[in-house]
Each structure stands twice: as C-alpha cells, then as structure tokens.
C-alpha atoms as a PDB file:
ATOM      1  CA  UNK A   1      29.046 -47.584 -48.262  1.00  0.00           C
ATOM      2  CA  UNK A   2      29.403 -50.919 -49.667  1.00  0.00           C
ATOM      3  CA  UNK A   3      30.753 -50.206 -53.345  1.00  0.00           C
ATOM      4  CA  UNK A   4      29.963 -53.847 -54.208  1.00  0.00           C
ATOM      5  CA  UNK A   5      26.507 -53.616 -54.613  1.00  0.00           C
ATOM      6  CA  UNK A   6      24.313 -52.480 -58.150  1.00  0.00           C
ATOM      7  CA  UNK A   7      20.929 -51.998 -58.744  1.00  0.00           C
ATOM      8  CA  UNK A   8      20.771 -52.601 -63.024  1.00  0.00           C
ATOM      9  CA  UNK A   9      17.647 -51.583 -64.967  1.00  0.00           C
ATOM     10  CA  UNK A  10      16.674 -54.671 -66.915  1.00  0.00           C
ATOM     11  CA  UNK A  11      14.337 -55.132 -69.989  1.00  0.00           C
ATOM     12  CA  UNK A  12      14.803 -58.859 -70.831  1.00  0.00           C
ATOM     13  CA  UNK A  13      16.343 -57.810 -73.546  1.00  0.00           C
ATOM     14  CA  UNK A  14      20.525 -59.169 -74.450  1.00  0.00           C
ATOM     15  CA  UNK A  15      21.862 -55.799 -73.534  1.00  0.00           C
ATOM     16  CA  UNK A  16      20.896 -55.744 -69.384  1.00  0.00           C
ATOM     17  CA  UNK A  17      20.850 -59.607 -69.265  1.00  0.00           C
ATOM     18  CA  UNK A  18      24.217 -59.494 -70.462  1.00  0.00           C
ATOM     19  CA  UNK A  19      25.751 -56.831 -68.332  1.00  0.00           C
ATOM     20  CA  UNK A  20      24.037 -58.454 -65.272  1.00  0.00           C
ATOM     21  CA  UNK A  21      26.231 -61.547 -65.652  1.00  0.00           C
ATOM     22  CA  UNK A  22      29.069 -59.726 -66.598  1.00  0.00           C
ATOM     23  CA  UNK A  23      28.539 -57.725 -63.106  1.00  0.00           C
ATOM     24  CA  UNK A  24      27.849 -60.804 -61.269  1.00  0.00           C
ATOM     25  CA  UNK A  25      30.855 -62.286 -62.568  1.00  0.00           C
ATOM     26  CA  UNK A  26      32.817 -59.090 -61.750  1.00  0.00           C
ATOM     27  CA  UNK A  27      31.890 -60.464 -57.908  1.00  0.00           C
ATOM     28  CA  UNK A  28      28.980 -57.630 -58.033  1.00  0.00           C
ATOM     29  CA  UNK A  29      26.046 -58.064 -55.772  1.00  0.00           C
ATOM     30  CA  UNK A  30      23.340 -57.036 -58.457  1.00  0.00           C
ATOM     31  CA  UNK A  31      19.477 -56.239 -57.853  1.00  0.00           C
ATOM     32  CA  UNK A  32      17.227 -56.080 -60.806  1.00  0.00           C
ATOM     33  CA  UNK A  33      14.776 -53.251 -61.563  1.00  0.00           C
ATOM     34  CA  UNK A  34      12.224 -53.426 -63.990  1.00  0.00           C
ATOM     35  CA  UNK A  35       9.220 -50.752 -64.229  1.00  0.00           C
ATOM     36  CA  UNK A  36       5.986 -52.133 -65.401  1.00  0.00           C
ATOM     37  CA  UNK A  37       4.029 -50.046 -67.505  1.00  0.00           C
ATOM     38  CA  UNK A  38       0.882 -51.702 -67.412  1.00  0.00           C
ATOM     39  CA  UNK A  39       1.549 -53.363 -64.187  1.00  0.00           C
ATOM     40  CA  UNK A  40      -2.421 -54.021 -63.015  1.00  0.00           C
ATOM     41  CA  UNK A  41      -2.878 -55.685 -66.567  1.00  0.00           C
ATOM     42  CA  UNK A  42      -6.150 -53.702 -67.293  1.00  0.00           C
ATOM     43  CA  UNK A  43      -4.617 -50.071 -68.646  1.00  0.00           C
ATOM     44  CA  UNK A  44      -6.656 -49.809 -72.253  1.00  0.00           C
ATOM     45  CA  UNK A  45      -3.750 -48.297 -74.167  1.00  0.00           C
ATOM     46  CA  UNK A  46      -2.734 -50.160 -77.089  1.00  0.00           C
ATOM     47  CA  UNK A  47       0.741 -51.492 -77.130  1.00  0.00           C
ATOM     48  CA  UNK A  48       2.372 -53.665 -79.115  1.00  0.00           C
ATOM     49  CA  UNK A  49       4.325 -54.976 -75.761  1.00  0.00           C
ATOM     50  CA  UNK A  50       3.269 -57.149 -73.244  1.00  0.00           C
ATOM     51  CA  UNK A  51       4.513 -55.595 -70.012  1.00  0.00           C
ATOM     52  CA  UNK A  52       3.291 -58.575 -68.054  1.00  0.00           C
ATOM     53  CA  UNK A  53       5.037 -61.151 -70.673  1.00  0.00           C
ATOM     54  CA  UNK A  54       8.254 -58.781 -70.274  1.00  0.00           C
ATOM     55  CA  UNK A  55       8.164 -59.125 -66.504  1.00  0.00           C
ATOM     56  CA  UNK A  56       7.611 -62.700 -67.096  1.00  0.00           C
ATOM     57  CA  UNK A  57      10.811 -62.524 -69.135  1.00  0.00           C
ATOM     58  CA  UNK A  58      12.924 -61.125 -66.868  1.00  0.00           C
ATOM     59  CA  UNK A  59      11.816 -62.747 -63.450  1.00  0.00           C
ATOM     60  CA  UNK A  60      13.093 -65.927 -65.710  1.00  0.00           C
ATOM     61  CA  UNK A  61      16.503 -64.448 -66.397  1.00  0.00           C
ATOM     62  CA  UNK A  62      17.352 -62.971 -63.251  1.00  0.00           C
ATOM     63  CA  UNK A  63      16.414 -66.412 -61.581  1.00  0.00           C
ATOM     64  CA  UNK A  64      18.683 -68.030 -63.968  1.00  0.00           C
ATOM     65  CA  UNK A  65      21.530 -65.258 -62.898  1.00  0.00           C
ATOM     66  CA  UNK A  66      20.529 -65.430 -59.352  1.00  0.00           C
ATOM     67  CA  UNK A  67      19.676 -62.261 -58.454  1.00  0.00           C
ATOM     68  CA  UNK A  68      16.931 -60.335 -56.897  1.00  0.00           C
ATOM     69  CA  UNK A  69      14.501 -58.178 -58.792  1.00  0.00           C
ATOM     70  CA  UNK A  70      12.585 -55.090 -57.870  1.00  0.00           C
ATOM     71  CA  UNK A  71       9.610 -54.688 -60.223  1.00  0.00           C
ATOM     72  CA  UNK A  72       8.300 -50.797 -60.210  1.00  0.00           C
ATOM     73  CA  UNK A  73       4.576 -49.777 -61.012  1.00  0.00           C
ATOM     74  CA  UNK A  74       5.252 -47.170 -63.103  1.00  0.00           C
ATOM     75  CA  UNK A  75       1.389 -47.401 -64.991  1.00  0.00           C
ATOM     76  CA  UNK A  76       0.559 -44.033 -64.327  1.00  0.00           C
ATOM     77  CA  UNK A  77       3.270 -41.957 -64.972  1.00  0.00           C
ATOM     78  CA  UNK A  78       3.891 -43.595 -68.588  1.00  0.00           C
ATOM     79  CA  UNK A  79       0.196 -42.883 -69.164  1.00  0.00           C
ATOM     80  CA  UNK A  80       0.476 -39.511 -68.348  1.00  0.00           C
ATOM     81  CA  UNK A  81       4.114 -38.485 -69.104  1.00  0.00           C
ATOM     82  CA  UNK A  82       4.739 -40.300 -72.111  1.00  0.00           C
ATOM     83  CA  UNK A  83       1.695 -41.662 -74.005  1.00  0.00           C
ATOM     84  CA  UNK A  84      -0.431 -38.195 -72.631  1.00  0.00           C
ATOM     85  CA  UNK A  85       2.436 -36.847 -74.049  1.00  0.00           C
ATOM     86  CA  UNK A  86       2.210 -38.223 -77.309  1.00  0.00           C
ATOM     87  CA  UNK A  87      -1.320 -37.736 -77.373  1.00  0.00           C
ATOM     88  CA  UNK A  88      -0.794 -33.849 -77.117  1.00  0.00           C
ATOM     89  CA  UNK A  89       2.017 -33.199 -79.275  1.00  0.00           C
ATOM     90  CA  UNK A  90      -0.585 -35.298 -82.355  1.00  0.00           C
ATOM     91  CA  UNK A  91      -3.236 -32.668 -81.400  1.00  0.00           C
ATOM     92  CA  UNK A  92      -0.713 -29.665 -81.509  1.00  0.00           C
ATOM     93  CA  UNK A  93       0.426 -30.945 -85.596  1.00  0.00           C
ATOM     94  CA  UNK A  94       3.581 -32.467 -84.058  1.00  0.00           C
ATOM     95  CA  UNK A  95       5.426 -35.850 -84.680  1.00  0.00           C
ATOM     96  CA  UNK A  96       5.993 -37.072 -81.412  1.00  0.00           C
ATOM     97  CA  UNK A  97       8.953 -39.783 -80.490  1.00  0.00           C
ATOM     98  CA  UNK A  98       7.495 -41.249 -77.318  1.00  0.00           C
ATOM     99  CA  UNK A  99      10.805 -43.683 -77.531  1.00  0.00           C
ATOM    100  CA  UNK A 100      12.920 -40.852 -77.126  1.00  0.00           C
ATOM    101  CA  UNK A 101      10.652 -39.157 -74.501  1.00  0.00           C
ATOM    102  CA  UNK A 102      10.321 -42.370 -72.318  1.00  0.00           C
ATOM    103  CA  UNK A 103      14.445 -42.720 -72.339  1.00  0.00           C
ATOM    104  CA  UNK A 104      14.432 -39.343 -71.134  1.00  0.00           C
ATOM    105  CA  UNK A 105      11.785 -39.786 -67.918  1.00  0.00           C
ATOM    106  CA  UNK A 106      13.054 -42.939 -67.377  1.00  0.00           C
ATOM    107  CA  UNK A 107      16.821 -42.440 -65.975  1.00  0.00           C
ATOM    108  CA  UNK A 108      15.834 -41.389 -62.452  1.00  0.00           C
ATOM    109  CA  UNK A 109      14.859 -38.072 -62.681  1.00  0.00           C
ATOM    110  CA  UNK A 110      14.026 -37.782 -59.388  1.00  0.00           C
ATOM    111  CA  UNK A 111      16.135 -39.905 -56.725  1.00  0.00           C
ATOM    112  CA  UNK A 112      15.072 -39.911 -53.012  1.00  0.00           C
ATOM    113  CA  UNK A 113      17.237 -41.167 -50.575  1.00  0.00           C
ATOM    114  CA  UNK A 114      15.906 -41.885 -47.339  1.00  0.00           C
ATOM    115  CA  UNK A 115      18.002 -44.775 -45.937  1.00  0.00           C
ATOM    116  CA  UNK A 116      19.787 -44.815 -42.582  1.00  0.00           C
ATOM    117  CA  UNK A 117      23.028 -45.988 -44.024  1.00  0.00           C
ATOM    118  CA  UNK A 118      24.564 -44.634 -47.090  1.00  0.00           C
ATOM    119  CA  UNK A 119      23.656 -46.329 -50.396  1.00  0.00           C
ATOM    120  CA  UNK A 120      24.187 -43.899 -52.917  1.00  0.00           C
ATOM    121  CA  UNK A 121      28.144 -43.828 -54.531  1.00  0.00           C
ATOM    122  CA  UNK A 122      28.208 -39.624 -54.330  1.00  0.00           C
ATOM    123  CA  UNK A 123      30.553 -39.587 -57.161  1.00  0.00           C
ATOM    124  CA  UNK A 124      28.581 -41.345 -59.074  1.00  0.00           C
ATOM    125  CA  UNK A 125      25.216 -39.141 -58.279  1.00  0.00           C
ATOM    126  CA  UNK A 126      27.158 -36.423 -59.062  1.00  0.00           C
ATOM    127  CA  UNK A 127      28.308 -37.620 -62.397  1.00  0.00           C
ATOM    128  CA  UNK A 128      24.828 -38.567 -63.245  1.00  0.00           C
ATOM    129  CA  UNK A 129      23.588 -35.031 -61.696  1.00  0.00           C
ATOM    130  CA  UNK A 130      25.934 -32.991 -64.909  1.00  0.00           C
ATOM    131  CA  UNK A 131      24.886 -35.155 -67.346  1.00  0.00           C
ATOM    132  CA  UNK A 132      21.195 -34.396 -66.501  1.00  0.00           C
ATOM    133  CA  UNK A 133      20.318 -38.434 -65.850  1.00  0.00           C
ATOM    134  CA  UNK A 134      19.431 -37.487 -62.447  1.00  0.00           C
ATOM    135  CA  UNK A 135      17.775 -33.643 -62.218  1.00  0.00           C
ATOM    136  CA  UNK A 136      16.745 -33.752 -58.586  1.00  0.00           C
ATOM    137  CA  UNK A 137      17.967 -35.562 -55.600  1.00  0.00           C
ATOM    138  CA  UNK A 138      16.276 -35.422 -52.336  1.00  0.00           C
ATOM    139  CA  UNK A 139      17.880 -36.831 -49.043  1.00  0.00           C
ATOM    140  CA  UNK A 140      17.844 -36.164 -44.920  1.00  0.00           C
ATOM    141  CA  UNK A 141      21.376 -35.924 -44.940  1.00  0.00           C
ATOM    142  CA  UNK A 142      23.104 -32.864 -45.985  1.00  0.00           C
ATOM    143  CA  UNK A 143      25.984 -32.983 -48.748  1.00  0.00           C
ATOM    144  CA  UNK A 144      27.420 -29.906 -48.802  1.00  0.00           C
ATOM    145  CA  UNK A 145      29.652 -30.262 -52.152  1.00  0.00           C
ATOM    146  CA  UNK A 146      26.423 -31.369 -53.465  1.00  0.00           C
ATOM    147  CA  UNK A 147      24.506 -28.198 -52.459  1.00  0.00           C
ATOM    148  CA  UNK A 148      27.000 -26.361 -53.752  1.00  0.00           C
ATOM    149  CA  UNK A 149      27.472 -27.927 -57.193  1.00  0.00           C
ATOM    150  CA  UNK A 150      23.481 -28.053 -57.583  1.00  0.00           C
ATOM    151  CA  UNK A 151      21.567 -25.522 -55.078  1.00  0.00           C
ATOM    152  CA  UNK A 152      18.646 -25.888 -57.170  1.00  0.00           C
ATOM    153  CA  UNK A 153      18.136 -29.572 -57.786  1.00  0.00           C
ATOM    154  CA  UNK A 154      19.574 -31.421 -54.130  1.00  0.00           C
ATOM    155  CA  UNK A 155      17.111 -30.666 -51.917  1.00  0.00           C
ATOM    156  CA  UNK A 156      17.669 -31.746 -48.073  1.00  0.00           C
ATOM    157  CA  UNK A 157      15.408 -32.234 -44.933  1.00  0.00           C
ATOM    158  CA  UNK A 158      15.366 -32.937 -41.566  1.00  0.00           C
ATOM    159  CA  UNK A 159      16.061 -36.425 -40.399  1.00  0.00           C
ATOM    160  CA  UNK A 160      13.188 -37.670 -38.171  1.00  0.00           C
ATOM    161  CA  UNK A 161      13.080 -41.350 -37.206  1.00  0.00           C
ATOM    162  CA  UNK A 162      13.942 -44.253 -34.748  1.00  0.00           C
ATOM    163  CA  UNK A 163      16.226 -47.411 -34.414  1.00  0.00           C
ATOM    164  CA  UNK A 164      14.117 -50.006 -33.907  1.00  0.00           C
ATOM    165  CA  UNK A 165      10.848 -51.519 -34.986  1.00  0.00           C
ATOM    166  CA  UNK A 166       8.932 -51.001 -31.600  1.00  0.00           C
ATOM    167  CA  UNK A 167      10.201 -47.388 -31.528  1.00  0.00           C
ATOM    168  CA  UNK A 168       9.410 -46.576 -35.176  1.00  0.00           C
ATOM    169  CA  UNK A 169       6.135 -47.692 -33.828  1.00  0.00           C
ATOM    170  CA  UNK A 170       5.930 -46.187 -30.898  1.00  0.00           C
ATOM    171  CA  UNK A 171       6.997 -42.700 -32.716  1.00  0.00           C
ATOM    172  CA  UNK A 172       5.091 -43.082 -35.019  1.00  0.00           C
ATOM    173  CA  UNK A 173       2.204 -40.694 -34.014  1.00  0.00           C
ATOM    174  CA  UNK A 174       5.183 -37.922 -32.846  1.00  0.00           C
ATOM    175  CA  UNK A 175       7.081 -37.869 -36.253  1.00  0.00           C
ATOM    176  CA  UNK A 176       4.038 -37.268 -38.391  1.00  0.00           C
ATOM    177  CA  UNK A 177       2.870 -34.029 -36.122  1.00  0.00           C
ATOM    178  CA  UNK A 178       6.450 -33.197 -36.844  1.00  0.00           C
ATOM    179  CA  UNK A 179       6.831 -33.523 -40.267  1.00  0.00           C
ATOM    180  CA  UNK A 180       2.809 -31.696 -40.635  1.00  0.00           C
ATOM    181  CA  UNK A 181       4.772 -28.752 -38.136  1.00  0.00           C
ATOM    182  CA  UNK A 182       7.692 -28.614 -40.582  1.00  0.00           C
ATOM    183  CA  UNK A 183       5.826 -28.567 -43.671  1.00  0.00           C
ATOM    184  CA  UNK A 184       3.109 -26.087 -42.063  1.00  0.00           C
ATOM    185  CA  UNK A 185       5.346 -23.890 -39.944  1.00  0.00           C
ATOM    186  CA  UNK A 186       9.185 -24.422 -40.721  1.00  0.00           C
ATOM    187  CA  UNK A 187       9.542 -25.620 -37.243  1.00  0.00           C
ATOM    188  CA  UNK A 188      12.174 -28.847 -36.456  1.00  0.00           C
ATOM    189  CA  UNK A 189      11.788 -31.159 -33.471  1.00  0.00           C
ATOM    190  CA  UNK A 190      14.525 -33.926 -33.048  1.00  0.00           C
ATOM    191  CA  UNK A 191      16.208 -33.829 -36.002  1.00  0.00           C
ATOM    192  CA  UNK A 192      20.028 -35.841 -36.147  1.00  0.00           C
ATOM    193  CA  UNK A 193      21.272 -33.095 -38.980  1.00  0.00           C
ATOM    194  CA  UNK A 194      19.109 -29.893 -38.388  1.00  0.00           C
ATOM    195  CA  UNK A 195      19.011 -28.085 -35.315  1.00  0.00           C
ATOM    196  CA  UNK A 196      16.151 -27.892 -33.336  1.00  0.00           C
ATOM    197  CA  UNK A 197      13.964 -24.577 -33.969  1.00  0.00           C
ATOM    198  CA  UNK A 198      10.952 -23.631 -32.902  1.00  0.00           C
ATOM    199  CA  UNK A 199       8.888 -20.700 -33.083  1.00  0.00           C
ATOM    200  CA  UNK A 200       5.025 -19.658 -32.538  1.00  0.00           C
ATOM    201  CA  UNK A 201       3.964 -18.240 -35.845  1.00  0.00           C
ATOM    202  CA  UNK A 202       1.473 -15.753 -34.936  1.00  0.00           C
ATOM    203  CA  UNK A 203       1.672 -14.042 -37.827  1.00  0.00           C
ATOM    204  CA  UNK A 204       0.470 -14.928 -41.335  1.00  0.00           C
ATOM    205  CA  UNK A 205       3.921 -14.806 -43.217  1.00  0.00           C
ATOM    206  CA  UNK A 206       6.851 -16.511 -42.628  1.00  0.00           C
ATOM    207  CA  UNK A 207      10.375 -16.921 -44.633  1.00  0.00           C
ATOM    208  CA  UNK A 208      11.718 -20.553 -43.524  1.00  0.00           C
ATOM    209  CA  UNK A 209      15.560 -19.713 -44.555  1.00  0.00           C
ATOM    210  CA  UNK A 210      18.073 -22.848 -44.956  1.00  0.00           C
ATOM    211  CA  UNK A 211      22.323 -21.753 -45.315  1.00  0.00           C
ATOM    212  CA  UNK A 212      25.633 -22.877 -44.621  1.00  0.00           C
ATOM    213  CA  UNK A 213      26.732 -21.587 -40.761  1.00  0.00           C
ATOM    214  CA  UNK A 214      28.939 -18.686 -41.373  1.00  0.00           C
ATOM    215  CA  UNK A 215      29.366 -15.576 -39.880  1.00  0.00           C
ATOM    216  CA  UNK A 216      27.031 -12.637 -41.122  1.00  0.00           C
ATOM    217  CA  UNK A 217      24.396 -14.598 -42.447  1.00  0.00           C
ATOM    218  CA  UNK A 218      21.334 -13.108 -39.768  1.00  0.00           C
ATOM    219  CA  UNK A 219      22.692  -9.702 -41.021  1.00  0.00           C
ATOM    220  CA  UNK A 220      22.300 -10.037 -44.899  1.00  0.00           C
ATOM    221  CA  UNK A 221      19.267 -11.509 -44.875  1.00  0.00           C
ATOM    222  CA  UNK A 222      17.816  -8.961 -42.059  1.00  0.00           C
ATOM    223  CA  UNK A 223      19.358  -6.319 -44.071  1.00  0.00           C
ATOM    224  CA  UNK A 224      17.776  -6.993 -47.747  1.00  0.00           C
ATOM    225  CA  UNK A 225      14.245  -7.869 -45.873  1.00  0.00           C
ATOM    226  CA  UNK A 226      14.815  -4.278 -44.675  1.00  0.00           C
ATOM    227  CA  UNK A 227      15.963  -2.625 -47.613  1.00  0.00           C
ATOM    228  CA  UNK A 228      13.061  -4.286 -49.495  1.00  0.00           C
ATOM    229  CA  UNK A 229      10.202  -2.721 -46.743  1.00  0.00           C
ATOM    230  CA  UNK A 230       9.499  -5.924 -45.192  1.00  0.00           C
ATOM    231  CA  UNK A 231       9.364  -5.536 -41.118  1.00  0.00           C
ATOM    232  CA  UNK A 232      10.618  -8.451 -39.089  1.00  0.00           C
ATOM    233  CA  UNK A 233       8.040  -9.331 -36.514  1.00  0.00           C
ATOM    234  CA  UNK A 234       9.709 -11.989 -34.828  1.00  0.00           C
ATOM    235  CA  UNK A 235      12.586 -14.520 -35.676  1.00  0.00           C
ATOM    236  CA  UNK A 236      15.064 -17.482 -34.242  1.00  0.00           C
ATOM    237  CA  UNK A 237      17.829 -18.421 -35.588  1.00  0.00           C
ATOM    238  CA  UNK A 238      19.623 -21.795 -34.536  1.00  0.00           C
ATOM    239  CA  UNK A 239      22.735 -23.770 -35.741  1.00  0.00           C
ATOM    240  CA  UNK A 240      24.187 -27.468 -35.694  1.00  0.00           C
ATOM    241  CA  UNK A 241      27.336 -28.468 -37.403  1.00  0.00           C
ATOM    242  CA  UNK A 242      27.860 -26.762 -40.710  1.00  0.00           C
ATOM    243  CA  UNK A 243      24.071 -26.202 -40.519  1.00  0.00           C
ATOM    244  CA  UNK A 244      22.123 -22.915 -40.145  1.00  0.00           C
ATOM    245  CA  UNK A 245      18.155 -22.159 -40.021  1.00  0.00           C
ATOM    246  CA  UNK A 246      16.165 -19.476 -39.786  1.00  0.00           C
ATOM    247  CA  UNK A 247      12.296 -19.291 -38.905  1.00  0.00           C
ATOM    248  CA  UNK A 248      11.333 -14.948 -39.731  1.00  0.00           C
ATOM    249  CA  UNK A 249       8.074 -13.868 -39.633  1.00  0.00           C
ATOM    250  CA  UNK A 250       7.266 -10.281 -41.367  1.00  0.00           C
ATOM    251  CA  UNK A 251       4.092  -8.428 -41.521  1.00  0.00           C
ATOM    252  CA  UNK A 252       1.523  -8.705 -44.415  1.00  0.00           C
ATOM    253  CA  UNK A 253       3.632  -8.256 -47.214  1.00  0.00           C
ATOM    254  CA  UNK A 254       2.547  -5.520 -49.905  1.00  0.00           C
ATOM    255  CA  UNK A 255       4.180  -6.826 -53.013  1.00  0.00           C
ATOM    256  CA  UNK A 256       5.200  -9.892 -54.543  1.00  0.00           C
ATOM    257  CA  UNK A 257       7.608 -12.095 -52.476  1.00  0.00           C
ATOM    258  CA  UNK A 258       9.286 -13.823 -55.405  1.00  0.00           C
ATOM    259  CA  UNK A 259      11.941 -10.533 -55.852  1.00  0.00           C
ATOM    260  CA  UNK A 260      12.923 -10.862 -52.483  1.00  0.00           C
ATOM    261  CA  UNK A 261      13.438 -14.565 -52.500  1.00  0.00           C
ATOM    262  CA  UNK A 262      15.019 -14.615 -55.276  1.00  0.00           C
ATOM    263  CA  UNK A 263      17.632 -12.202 -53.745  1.00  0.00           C
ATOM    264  CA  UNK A 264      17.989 -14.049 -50.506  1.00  0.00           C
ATOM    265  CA  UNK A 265      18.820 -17.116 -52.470  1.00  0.00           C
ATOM    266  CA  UNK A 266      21.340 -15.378 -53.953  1.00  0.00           C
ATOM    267  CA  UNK A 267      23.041 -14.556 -51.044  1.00  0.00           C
ATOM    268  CA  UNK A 268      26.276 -16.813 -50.743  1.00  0.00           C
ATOM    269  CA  UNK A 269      25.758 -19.524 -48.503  1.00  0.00           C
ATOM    270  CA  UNK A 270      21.862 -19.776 -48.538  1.00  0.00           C
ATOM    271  CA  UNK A 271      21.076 -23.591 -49.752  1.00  0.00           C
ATOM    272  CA  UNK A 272      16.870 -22.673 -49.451  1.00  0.00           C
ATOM    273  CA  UNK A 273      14.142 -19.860 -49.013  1.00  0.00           C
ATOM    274  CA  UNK A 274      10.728 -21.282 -48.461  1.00  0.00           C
ATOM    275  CA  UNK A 275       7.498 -18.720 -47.980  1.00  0.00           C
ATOM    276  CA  UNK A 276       4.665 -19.845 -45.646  1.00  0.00           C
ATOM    277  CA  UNK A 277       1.243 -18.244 -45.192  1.00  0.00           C
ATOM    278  CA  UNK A 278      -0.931 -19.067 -42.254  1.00  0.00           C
ATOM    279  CA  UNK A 279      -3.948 -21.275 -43.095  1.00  0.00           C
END
C-alpha cells in the first residue's frame, strides 16, 4: 500500500484548507472529499448554508492547492439521519443538537472496501475501529487480526471479479448469478479468498457458517445443532488458506433460531452464522 496517499474531508473552512497544504507540503498526495447535503439544489429544508456555494468554495481551494476532489451526495441520508432526526426528538419534548448528531454519522461509519489493491492503512482502520469513528468495515479480503479484534463489525465476502475491462464485461452476467446464489443459498463459485462450495439446498433451512480453519470445528457446531434438536439433513464443508465454510441444511426448525446462533457464534473461531429460508 502506498502510505503516501490521503483522502482529507474538507469544508472550505481554515481548518481542512489548512491541513491540506500542510499535507501537500509534507510531499502527501491528497484527494479532497466533500459531502453535499443538498447536492440536486432542490431539497426544501431550510438551511442557513448553501451547500452548493460551499462546494463552490472548496472546488476553488483545492484548485488553488492542486488537488483532486471527490464531492459525495449525501442529500438523503442528512435528510433522514440528521434533520429526520431532529424533527423527532422536537416531537418527543427533546432538545435536539443536530451539530453533534451530524459529527457523529459523518466519520465513516460504514467503510467498504472493494478495491483490488490495498488502500486502506490497517493500523489506522483499526485505530479508528476502537475509537468508534469507523463501526463497520466491509471488505472481500479477509483480515484475520481484524476479525478477531471486531467479529461483530468487519464483515468479509467472497471476492468475485476479473482483470480486465473486456473480462469484467464479459463476466459480467456470471458474477451477478453468483453473488444472487451467495446471497440466496450460501453457495461460492470462483472466489480468490473463499473456497469454492456448493450445495443443492433442497430443504427450506440452511445455516451458512463462516470460521477460522482449525481442527474440530465440523464437530462443535454438529454437536450443539444436535444437542439443541436440530437434525442435519445434508452439509459440505470446504477450506482455503486460513479459511473455513460451511453450507448445513436442517429440517423445519421448531423454535427460534436466534439461541442457537447465538451459541454457534460463540464458538471460538466462528467469524459468521447466517440463517437462510427457501423462497
């Protein structure tokens, strides 16, 4: 990963503009991100900012710093998450701070991380992970320190994809029947960091089960289904790397499956537990 590079939140404001030189100067190769929160120009909340004069504002001082800026549509989430909000904590009797609120939704909450090459400085994410700035971080390739550190809040999946343009496009049609099989059924085809796993689901229930690869894994999980009165009907189990997945189908459960999750996830060495029904 190239450690030189920074993506810096700016608001046209002295405090970004400033440390975007200082960066720059610091032989940084900075990008410029700015979310627009009434980014079509027609939203009919009053505000005493001009989101469109703001952008204005900092197009002009990151051309002056030469550097590139990304400029985020963020229109609907500040309508819902943060003015909504406000709206809703007036009716309940409260005193809202929407200031506060939009500080706290705006740091990233949710980071995806999709890229073929590495641009996120791990240290970093998991710095920002403790102190809450980032709560969950999604990628399709595994970390396992940060599975461990945060089982609930990194979530991975399967890597699907091609190298070039013409194959993206050609593979196109292939990687979304895929992705609608994994979602759907828990099954992988030609993943780079999950194994391959496939497996019919003729039944209506299935536990999709994600873990580290270590011995006696099959055997606690089969054993708490068991112990809980769930019958396996049919399952595969495959492996890659430091990878392990399970596809287990049981009959028609007779209680809630949330208790039995819940115990499965707490088995060490599980990362994931989802529960499928048949359409």
């Amino acid at each position: 990963m190239d450690k030189n590079k920074v993506v810096l939140g700016m608001s046209g404001g002295v405090d970004s503009s400033v440390a975007a030189h200082l960066l720059k100067n610091q032989g940084y190769e900075v990008y410029g991100f700015f979310m627009n929160a009434n980014f079509s120009g027609k939203s009919k909340l009053m505000s005493c900012i001009d989101w469109n004069e703001e952008e204005k504002m900092v197009k002009r001082i990151c051309e002056e710093l030469g550097i590139k800026l990304f400029v985020f549509d963020c229109e609907k989430g500040y309508e819902k998450n943060v003015i909504g909000q406000m709206i809703r904590d007036y009716e309940k009797g409260l005193t809202p701070n929407p200031d506060t609120l939009c500080n706290k939704i705006g740091k990233f909450p949710q980071l995806l991380n999709f890229a073929r090459a590495e641009l996120i400085d791990q240290e970093a994410l998991y710095a920002a992970m403790r102190k809450d700035l980032v709560s969950i971080y999604a990628s399709d390739f595994p970390d396992a320190k940060l599975k461990t550190l945060f089982p609930d809040r990194a979530i991975f999946l399967p890597h699907l994809g091609a190298s070039t343009l013409e194959a993206e496009e050609g593979a196109l049609s292939m990687v979304t029947r895929q992705l609608i099989n994994f979602w759907n059924e828990g099954q992988i085809e030609n993943s780079v960091n999950f194994p391959s796993c496939r497996l019919e689901m003729n039944d209506y229930f299935r536990l999709i089960v994600s873990n580290f690869n270590v011995p006696g894994m099959i055997s606690e999980i089969t054993k708490l289904l068991g112990e809980s009165g769930y019958n396996v009907t049919a399952m595969v189990n495959k492996s890659r790397g430091e990878v392990g997945y399970n596809i287990i189908d049981i009959d028609n459960p007779s209680s809630d499956m949330s208790s039995v999750i819940g115990q499965i996830m707490n088995i060490q060495g599980v990362t994931k537990v989802r529960y499928l029904k048949k359409p």
